[in-house]
PDB file of N, CA and C in Angstrom:
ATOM      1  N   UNK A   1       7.877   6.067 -10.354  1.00  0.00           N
ATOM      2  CA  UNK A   1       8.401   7.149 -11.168  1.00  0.00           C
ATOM      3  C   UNK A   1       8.040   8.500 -10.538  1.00  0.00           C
ATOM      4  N   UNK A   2       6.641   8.626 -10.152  1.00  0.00           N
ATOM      5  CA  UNK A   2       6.418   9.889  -9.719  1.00  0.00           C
ATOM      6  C   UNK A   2       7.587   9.924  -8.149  1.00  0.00           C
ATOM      7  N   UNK A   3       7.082   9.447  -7.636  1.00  0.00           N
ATOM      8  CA  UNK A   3       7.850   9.641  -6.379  1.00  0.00           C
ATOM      9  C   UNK A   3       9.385   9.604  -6.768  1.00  0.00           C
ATOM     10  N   UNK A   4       9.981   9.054  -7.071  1.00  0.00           N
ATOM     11  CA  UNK A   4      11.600   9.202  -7.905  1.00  0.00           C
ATOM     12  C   UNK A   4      11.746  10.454  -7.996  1.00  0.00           C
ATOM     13  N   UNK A   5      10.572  11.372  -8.910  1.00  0.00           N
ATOM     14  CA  UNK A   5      10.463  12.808  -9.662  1.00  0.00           C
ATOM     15  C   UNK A   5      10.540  13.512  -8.571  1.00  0.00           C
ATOM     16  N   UNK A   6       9.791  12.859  -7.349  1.00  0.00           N
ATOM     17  CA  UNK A   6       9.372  14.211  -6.535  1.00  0.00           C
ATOM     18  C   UNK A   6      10.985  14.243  -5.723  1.00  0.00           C
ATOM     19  N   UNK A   7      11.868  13.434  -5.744  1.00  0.00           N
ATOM     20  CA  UNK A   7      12.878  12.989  -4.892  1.00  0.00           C
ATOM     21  C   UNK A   7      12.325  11.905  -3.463  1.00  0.00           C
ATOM     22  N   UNK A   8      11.656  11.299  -3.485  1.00  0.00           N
ATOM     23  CA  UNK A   8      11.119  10.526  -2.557  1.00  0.00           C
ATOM     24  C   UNK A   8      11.650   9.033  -2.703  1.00  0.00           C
ATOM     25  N   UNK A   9      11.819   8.182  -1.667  1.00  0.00           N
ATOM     26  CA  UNK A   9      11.764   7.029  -1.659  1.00  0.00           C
ATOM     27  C   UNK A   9      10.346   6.288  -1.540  1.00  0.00           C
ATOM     28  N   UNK A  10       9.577   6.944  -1.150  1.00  0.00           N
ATOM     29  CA  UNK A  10       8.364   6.208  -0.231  1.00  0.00           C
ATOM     30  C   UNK A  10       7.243   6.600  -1.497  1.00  0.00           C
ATOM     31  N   UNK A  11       6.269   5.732  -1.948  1.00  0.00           N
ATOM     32  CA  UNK A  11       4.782   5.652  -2.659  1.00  0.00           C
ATOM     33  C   UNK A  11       4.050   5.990  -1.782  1.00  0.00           C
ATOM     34  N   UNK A  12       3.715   7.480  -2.098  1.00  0.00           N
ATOM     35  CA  UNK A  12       2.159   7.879  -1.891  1.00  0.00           C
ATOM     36  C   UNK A  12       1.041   7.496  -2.144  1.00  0.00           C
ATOM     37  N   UNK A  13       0.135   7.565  -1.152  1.00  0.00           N
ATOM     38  CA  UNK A  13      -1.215   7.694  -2.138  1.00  0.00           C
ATOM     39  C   UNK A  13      -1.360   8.945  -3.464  1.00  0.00           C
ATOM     40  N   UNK A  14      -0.881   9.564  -3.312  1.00  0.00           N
ATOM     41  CA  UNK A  14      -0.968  10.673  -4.623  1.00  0.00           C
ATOM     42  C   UNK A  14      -0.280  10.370  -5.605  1.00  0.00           C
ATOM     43  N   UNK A  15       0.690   9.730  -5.164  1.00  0.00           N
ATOM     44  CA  UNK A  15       1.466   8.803  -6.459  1.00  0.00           C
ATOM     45  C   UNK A  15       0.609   7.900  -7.311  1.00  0.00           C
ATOM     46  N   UNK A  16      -0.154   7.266  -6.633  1.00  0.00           N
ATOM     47  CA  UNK A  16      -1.090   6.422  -7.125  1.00  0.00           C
ATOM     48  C   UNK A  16      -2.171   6.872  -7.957  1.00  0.00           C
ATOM     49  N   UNK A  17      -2.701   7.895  -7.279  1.00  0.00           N
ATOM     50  CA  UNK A  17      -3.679   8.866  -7.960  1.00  0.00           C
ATOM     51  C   UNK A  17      -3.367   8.981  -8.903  1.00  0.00           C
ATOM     52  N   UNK A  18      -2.226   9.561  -8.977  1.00  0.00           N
ATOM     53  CA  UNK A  18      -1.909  10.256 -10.249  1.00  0.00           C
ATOM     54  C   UNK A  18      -1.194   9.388 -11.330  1.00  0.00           C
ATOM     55  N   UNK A  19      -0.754   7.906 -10.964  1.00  0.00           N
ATOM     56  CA  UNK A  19      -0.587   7.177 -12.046  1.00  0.00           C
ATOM     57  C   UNK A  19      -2.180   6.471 -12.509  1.00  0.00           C
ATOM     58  N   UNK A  20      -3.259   6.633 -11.522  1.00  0.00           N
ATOM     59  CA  UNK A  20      -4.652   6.101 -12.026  1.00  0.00           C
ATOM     60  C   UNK A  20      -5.399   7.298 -12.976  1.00  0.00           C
ATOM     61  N   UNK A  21      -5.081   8.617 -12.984  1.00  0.00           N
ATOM     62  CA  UNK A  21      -5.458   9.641 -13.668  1.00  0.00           C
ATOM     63  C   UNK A  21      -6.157   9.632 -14.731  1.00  0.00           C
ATOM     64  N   UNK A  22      -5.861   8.358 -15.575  1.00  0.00           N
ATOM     65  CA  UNK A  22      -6.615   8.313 -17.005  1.00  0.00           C
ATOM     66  C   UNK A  22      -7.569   7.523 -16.866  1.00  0.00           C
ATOM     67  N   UNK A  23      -8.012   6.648 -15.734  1.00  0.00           N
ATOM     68  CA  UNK A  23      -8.962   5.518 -15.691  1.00  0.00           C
ATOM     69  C   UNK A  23     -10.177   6.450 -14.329  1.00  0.00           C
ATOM     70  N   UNK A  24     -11.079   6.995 -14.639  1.00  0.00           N
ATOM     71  CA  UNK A  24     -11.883   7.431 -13.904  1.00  0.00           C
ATOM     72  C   UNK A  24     -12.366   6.433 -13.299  1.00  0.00           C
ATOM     73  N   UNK A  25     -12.648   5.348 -13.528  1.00  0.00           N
ATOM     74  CA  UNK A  25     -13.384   4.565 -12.239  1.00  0.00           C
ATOM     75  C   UNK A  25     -12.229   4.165 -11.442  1.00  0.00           C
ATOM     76  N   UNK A  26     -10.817   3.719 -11.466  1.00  0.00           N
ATOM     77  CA  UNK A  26     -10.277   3.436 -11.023  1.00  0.00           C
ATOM     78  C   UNK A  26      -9.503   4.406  -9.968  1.00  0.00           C
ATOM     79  N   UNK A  27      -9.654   5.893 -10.907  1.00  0.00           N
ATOM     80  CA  UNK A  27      -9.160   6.812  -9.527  1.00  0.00           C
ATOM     81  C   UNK A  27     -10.249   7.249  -8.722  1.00  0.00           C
ATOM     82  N   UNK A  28     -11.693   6.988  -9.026  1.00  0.00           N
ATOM     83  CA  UNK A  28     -12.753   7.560  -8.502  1.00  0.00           C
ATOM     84  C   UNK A  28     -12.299   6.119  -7.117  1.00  0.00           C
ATOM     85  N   UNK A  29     -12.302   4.940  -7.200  1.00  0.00           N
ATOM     86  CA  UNK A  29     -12.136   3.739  -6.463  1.00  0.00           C
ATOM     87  C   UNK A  29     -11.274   3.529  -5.718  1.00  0.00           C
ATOM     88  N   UNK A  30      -9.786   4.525  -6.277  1.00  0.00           N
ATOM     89  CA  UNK A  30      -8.596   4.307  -5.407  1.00  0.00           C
ATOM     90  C   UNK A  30      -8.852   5.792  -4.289  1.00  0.00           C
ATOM     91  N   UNK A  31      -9.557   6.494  -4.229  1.00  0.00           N
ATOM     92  CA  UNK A  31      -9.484   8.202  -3.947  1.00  0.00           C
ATOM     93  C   UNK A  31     -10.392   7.929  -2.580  1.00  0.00           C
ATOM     94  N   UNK A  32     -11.686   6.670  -3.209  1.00  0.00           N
ATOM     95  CA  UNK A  32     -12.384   6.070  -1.693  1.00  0.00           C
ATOM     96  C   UNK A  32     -11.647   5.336  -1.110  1.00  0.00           C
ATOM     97  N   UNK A  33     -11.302   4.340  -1.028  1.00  0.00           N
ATOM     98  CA  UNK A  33     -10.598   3.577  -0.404  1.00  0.00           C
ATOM     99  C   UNK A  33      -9.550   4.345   0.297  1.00  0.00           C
ATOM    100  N   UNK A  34      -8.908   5.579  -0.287  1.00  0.00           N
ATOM    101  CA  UNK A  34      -8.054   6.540   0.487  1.00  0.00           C
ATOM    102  C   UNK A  34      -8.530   7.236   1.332  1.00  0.00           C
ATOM    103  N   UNK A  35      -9.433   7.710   1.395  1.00  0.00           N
ATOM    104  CA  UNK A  35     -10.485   8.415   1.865  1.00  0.00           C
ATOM    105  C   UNK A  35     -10.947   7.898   3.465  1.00  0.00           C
ATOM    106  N   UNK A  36     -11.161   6.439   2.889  1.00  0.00           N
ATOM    107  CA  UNK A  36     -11.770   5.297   4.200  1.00  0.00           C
ATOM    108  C   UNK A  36     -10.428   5.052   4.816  1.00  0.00           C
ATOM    109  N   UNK A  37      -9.317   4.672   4.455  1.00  0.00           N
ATOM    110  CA  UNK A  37      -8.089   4.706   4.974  1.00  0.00           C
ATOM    111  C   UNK A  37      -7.746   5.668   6.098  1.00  0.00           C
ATOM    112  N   UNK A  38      -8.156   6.834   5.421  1.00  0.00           N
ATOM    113  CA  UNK A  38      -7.662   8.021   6.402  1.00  0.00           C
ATOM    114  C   UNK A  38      -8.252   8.149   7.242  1.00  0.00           C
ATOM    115  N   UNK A  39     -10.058   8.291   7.127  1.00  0.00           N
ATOM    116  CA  UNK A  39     -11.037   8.484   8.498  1.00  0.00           C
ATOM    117  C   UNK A  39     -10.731   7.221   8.918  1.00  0.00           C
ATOM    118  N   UNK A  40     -10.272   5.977   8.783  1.00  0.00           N
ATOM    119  CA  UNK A  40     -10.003   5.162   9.981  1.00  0.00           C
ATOM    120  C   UNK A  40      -8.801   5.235  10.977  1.00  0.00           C
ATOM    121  N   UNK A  41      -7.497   5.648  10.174  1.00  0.00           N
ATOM    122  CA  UNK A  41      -6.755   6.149  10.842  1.00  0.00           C
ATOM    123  C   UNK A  41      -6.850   6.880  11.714  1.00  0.00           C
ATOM    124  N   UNK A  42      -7.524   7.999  11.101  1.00  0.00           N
ATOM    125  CA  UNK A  42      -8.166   9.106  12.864  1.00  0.00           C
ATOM    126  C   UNK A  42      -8.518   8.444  13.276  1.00  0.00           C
ATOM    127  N   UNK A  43      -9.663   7.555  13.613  1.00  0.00           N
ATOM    128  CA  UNK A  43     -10.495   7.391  14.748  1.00  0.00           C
ATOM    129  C   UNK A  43      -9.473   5.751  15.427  1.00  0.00           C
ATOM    130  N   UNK A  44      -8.512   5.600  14.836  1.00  0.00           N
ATOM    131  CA  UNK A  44      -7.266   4.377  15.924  1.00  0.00           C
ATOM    132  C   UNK A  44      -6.537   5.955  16.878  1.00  0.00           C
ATOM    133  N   UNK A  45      -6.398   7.062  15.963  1.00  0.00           N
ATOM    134  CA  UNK A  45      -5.150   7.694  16.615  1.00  0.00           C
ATOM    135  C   UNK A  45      -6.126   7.907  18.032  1.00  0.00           C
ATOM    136  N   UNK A  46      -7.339   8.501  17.681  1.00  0.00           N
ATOM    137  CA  UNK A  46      -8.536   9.406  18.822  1.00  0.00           C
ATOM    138  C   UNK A  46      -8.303   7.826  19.751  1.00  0.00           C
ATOM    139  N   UNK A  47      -8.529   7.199  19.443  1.00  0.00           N
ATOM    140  CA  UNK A  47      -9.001   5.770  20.431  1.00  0.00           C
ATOM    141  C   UNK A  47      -8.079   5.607  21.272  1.00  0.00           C
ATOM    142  N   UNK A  48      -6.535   5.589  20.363  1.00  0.00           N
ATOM    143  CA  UNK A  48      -5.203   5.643  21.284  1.00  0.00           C
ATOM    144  C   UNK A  48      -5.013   6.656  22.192  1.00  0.00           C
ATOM    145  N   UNK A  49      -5.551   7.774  21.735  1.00  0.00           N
ATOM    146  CA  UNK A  49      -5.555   8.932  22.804  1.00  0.00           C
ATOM    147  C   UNK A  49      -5.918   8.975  23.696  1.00  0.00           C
ATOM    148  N   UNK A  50      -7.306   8.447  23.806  1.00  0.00           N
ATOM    149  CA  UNK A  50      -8.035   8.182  24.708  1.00  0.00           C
ATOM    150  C   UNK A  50      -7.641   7.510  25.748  1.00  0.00           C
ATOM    151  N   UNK A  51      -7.062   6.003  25.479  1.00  0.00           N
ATOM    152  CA  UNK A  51      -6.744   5.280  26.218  1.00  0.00           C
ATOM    153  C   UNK A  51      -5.441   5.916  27.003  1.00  0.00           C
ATOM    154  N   UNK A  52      -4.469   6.795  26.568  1.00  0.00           N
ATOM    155  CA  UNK A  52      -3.158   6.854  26.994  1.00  0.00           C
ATOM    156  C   UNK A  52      -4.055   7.784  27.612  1.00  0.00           C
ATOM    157  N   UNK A  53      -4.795   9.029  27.737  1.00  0.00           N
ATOM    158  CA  UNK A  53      -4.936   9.719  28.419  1.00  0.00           C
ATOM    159  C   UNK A  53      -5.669   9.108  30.266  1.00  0.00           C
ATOM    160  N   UNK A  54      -6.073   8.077  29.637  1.00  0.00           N
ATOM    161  CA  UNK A  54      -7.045   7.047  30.908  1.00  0.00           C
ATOM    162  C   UNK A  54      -5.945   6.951  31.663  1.00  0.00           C
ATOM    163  N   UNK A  55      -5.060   5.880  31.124  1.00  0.00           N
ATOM    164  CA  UNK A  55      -3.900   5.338  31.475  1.00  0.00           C
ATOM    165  C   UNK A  55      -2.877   6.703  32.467  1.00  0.00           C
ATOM    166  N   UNK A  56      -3.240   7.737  31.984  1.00  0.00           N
ATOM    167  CA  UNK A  56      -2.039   8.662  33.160  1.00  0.00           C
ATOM    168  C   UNK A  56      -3.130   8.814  33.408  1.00  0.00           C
ATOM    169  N   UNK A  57      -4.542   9.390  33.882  1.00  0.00           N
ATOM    170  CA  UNK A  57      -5.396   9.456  34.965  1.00  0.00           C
ATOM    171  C   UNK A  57      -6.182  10.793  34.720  1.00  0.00           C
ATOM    172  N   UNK A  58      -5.846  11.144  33.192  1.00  0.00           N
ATOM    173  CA  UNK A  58      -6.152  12.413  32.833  1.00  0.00           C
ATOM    174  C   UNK A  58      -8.325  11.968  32.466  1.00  0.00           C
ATOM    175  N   UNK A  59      -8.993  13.078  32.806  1.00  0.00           N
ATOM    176  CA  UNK A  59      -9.978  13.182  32.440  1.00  0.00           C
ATOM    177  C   UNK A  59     -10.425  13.525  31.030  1.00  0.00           C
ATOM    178  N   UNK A  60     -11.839  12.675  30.700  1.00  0.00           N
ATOM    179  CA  UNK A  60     -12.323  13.319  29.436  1.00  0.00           C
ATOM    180  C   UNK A  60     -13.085  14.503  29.614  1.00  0.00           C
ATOM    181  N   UNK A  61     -13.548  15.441  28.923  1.00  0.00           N
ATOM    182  CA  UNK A  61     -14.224  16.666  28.729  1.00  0.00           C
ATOM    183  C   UNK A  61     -15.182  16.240  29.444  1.00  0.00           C
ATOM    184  N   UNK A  62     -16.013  15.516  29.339  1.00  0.00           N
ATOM    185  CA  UNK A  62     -17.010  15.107  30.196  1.00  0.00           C
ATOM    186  C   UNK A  62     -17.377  14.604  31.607  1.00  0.00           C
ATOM    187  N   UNK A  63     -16.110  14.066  31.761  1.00  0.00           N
ATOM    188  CA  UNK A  63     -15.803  13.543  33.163  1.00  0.00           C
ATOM    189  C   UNK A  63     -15.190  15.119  33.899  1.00  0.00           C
ATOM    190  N   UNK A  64     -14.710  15.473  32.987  1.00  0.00           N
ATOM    191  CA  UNK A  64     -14.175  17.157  33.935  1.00  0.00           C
ATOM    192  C   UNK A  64     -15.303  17.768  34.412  1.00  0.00           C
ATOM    193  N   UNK A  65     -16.218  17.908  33.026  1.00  0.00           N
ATOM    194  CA  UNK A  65     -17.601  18.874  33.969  1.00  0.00           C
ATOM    195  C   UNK A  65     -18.325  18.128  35.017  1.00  0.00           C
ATOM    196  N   UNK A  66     -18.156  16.714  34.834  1.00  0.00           N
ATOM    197  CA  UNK A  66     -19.384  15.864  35.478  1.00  0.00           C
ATOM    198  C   UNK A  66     -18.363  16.502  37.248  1.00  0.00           C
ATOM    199  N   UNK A  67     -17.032  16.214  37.512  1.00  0.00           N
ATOM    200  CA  UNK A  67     -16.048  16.385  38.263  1.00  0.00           C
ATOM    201  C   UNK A  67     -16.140  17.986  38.725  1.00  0.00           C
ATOM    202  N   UNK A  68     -16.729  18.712  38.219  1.00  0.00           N
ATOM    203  CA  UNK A  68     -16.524  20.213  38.120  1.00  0.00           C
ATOM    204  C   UNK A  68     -18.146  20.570  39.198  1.00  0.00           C
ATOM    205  N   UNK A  69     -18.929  19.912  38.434  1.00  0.00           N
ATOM    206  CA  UNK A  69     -20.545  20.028  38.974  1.00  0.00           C
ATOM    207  C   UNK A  69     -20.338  19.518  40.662  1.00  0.00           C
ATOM    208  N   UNK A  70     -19.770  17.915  40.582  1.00  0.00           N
ATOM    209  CA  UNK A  70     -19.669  17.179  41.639  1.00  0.00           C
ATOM    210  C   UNK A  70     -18.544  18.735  42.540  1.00  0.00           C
ATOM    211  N   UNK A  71     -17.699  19.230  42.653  1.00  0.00           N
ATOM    212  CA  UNK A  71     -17.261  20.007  43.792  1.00  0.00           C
ATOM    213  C   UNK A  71     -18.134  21.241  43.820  1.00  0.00           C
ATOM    214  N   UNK A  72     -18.895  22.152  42.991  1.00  0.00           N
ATOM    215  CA  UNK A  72     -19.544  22.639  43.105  1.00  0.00           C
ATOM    216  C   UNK A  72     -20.738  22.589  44.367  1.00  0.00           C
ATOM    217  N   UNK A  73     -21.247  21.156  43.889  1.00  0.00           N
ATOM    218  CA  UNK A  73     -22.390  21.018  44.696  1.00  0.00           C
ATOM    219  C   UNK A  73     -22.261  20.504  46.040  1.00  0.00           C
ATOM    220  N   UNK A  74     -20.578  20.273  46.433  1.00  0.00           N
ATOM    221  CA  UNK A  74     -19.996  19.993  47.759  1.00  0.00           C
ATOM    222  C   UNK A  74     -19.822  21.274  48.475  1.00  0.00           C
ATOM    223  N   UNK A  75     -19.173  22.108  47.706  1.00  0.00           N
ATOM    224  CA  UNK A  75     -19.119  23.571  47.700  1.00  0.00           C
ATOM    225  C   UNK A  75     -20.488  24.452  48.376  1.00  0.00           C
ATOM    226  N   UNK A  76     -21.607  23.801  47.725  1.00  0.00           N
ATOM    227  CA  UNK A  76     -22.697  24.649  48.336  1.00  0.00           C
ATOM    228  C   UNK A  76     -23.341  23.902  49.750  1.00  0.00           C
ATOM    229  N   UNK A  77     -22.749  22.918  49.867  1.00  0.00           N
ATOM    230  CA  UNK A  77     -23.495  22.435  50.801  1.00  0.00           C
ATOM    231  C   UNK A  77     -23.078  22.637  52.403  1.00  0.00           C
TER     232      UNK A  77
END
């Protein structure tokens, strides 16, 4: 219904919320579980990133400075 209202086809999580609205443990329960949903999602997207960035040959922040130090100290020598 909510989503209908909003013009949507697709169930939100806020849809949900807000049909759990009157049951406090149940939206306090559905709001974590959303919650854990989402910080796991980031950390697949970060992981995927990671890997695609490996995969074209791109460096991490860390490997740049470690890479940055390493010509430096070729540099002085």
């Amino acid at each position: 219904v909510f989503c209908r209202h909003a013009k949507r086809s697709t169930v939100t999580t806020e849809d949900v919320k807000l049909l759990a609205r009157r049951s406090n443990s149940l939206l306090k329960y559905i709001t974590q579980k959303s919650e854990e949903l989402a910080s796991s999602n980031m950390e697949q997207k970060e992981k995927k990133k990671k890997k695609s960035s490996v995969a074209k040959g791109e460096r991490t922040p860390g490997e740049q400075e470690a890479a940055v130090t390493e010509n430096e100290d070729s540099n002085m020598a």
